[in-house]
PDB file of N, CA and C in Angstrom:
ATOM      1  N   UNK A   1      10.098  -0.285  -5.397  1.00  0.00           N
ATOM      2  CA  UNK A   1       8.759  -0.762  -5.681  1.00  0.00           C
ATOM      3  C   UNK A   1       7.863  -0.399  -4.489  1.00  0.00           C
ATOM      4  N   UNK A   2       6.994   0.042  -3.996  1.00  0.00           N
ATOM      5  CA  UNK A   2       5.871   0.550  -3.605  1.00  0.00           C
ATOM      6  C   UNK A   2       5.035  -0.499  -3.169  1.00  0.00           C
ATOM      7  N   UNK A   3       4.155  -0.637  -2.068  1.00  0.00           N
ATOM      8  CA  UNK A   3       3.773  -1.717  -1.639  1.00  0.00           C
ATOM      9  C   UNK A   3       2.433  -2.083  -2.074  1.00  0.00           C
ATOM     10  N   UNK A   4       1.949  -0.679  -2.547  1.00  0.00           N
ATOM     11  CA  UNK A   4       0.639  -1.675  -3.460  1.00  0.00           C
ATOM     12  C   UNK A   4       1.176  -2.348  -4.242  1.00  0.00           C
ATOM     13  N   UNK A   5       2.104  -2.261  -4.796  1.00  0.00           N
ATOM     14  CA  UNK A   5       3.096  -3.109  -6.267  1.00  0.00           C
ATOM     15  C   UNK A   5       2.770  -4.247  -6.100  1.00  0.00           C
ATOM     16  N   UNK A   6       3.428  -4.367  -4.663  1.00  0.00           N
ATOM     17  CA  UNK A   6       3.796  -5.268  -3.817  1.00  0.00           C
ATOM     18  C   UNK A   6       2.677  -6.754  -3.457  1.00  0.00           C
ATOM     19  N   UNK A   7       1.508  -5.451  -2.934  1.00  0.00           N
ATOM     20  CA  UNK A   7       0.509  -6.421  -3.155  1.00  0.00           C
ATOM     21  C   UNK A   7      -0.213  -6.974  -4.038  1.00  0.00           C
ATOM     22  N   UNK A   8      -0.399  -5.930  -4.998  1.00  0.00           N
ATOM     23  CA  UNK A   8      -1.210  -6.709  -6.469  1.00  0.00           C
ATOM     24  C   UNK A   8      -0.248  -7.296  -7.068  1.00  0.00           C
ATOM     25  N   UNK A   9       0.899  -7.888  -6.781  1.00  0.00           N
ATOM     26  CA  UNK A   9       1.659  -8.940  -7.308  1.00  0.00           C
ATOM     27  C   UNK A   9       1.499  -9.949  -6.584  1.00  0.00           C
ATOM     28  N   UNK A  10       1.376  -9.876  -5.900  1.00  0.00           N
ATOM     29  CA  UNK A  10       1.097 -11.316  -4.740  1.00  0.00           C
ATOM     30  C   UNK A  10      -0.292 -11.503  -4.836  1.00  0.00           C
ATOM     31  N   UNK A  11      -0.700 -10.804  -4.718  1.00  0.00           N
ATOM     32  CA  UNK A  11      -2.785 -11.291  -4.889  1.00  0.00           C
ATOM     33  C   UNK A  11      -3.173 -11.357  -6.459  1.00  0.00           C
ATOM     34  N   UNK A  12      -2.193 -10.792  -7.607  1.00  0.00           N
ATOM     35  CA  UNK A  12      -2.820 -11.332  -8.688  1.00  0.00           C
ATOM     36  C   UNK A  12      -3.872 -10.521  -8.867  1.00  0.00           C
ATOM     37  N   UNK A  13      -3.610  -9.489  -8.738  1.00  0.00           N
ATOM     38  CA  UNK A  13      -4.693  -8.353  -9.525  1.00  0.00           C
ATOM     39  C   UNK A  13      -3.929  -7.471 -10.345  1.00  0.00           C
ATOM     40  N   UNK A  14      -4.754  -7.418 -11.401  1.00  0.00           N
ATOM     41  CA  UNK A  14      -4.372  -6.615 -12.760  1.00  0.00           C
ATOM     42  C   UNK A  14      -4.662  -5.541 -12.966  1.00  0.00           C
ATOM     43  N   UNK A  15      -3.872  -4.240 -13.480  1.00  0.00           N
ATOM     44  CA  UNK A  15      -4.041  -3.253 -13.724  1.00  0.00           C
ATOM     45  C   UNK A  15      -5.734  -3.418 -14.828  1.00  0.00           C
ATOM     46  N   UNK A  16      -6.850  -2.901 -14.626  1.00  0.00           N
ATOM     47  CA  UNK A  16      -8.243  -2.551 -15.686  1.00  0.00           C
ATOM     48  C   UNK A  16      -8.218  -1.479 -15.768  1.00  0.00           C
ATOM     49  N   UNK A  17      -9.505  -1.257 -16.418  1.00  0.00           N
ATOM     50  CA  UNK A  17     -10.012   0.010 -17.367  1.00  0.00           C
ATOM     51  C   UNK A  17     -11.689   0.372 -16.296  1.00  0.00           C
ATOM     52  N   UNK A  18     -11.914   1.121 -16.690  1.00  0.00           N
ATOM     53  CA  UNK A  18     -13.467   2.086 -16.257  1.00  0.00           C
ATOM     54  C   UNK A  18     -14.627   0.692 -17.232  1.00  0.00           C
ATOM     55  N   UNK A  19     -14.433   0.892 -18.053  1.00  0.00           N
ATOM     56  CA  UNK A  19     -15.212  -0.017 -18.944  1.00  0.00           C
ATOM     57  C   UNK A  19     -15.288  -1.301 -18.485  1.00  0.00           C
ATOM     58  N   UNK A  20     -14.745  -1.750 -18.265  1.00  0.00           N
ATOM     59  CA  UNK A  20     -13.928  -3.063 -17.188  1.00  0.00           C
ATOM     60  C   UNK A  20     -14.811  -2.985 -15.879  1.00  0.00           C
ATOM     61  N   UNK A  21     -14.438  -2.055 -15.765  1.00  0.00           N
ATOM     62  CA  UNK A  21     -14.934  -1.528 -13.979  1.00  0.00           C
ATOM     63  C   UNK A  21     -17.167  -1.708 -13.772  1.00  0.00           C
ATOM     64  N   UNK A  22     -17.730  -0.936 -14.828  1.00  0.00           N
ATOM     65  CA  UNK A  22     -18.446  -0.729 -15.138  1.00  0.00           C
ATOM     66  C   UNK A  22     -19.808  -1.992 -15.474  1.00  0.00           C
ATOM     67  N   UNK A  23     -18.783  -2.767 -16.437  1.00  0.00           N
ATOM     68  CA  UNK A  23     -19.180  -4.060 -17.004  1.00  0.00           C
ATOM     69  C   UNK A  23     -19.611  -4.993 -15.666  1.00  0.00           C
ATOM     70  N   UNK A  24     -18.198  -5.095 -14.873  1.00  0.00           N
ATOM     71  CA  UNK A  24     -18.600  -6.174 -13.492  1.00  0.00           C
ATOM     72  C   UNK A  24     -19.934  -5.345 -12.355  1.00  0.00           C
ATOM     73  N   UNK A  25     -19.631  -4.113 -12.440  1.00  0.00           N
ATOM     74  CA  UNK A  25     -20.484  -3.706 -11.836  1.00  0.00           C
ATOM     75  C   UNK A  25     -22.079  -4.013 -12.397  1.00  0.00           C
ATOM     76  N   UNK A  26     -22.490  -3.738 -13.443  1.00  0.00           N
ATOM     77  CA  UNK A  26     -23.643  -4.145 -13.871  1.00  0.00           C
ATOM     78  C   UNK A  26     -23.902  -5.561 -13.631  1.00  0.00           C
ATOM     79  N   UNK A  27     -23.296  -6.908 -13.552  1.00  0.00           N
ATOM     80  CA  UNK A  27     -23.272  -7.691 -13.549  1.00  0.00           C
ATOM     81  C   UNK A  27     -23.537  -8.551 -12.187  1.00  0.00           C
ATOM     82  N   UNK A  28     -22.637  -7.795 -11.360  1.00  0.00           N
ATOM     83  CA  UNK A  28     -22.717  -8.198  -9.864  1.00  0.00           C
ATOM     84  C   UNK A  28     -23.058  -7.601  -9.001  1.00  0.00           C
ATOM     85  N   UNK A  29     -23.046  -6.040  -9.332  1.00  0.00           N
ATOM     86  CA  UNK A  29     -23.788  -5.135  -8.095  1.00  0.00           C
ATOM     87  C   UNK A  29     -22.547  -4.568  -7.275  1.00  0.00           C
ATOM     88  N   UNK A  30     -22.784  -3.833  -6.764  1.00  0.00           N
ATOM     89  CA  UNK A  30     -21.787  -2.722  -5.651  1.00  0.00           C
ATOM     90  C   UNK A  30     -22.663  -1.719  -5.220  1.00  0.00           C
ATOM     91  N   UNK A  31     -21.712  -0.835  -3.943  1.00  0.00           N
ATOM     92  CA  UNK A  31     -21.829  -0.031  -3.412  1.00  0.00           C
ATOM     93  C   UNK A  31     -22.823   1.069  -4.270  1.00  0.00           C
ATOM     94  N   UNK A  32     -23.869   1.857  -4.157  1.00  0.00           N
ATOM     95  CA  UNK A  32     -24.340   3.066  -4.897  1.00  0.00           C
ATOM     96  C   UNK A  32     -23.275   4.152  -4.959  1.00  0.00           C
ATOM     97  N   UNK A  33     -22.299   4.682  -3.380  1.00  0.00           N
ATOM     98  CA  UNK A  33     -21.799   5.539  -3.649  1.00  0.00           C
ATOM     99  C   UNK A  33     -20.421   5.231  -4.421  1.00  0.00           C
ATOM    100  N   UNK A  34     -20.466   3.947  -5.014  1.00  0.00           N
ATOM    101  CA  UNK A  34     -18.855   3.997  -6.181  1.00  0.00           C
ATOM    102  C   UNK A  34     -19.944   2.906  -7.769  1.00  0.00           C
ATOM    103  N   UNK A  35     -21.384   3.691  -7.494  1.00  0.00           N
ATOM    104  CA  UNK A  35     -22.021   3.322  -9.213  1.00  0.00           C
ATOM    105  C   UNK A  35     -20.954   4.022 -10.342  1.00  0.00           C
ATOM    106  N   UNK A  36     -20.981   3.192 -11.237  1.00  0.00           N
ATOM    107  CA  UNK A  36     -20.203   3.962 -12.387  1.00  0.00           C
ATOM    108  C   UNK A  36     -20.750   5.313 -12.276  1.00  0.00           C
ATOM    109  N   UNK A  37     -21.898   5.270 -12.861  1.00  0.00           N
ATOM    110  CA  UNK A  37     -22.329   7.092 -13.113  1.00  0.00           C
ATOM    111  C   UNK A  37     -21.403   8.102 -12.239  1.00  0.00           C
ATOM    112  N   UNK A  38     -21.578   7.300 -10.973  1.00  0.00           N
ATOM    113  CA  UNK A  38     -21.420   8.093  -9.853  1.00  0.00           C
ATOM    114  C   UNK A  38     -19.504   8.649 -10.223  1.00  0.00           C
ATOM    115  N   UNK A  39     -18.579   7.535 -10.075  1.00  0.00           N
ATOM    116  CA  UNK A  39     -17.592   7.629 -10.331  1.00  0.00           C
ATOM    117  C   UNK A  39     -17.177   8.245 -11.537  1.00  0.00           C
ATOM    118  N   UNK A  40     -17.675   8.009 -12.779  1.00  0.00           N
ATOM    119  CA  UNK A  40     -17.596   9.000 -14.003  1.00  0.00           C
ATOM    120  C   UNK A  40     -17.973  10.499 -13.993  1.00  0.00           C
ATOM    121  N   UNK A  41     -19.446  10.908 -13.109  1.00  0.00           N
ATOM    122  CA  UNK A  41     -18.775  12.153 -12.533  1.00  0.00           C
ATOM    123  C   UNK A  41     -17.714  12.827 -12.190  1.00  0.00           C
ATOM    124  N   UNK A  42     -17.604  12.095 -11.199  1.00  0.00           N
ATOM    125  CA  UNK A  42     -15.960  12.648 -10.631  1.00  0.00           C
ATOM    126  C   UNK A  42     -14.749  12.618 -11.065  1.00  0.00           C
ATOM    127  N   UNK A  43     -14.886  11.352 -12.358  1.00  0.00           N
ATOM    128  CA  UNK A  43     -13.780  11.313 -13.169  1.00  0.00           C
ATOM    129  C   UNK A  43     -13.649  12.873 -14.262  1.00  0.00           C
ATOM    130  N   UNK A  44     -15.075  13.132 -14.720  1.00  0.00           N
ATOM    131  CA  UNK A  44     -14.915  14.258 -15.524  1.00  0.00           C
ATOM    132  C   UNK A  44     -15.135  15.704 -14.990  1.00  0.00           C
ATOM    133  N   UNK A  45     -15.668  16.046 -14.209  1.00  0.00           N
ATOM    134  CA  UNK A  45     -16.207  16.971 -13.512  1.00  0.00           C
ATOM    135  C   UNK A  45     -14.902  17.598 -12.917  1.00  0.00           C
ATOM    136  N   UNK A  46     -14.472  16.442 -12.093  1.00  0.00           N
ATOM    137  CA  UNK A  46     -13.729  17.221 -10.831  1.00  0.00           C
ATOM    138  C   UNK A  46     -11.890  16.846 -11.729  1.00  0.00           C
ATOM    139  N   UNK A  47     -12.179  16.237 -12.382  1.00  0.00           N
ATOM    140  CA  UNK A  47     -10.655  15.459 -13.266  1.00  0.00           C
ATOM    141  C   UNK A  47     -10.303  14.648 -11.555  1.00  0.00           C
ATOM    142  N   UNK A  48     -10.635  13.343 -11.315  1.00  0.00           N
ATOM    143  CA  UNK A  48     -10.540  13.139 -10.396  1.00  0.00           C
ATOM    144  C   UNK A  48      -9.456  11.708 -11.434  1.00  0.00           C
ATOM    145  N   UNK A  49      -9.085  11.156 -10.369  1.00  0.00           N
ATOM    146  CA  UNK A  49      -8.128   9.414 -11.751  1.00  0.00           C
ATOM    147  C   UNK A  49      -8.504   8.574 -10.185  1.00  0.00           C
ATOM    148  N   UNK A  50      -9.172   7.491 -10.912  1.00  0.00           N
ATOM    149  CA  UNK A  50      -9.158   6.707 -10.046  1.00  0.00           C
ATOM    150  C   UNK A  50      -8.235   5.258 -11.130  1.00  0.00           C
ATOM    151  N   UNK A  51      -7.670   4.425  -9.922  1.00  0.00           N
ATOM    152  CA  UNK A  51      -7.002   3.209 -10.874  1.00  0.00           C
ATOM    153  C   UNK A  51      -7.820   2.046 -10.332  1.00  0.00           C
ATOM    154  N   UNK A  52      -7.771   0.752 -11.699  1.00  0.00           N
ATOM    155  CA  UNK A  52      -9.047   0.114 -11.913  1.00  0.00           C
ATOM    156  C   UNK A  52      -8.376  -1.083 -11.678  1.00  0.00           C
ATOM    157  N   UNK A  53      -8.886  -2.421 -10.879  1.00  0.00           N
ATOM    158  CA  UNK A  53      -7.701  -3.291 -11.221  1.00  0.00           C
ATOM    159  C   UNK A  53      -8.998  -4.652 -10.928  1.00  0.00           C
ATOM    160  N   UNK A  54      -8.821  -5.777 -11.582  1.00  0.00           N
ATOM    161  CA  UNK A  54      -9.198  -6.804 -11.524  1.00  0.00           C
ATOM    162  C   UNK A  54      -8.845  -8.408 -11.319  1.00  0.00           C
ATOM    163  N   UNK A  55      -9.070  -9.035 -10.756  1.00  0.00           N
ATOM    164  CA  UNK A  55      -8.443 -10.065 -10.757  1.00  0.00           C
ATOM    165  C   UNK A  55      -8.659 -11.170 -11.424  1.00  0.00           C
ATOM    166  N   UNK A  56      -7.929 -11.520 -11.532  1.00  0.00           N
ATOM    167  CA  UNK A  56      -7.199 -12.575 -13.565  1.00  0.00           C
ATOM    168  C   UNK A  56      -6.341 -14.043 -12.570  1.00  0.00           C
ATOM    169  N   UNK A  57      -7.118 -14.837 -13.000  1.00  0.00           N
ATOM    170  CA  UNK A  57      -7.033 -16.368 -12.828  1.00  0.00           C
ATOM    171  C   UNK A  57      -6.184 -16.567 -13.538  1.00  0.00           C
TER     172      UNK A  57
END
C-alpha cells in the first residue's frame, strides 16, 4: 500500500470526480491557477489525469 493510501485512509478523504471538483470550486472559491477551466485544459489538451478526492464526514 503506498502512502498516499495511507493517508487518505486516515484523514478520510475520498476518491471524487472533476464535476465534484468543479461544483466545490464554484461554491467556495480557490486558487485561479487550479480554476476548473484552467485544469480542464490540461486535462484535454495536454491528456494530463489529475486525481480528485474529497472529504466525506
Amino acid at each position: 500500500m503506498k502512502i498516499q493510501e495511507v493517508k487518505r485512509i486516515l484523514t478520510r478523504w475520498e476518491p471524487s470526480s472533476f464535476s465534484l471538483y468543479r461544483e466545490a470550486f464554484t461554491q467556495y472559491g480557490g486558487s485561479i491557477n487550479m480554476h476548473p477551466d484552467i485544469v480542464d485544459y490540461f486535462m484535454r489538451r495536454h491528456n494530463w489525469h489529475f486525481k480528485f478526492f474529497h472529504y466525506k464526514e
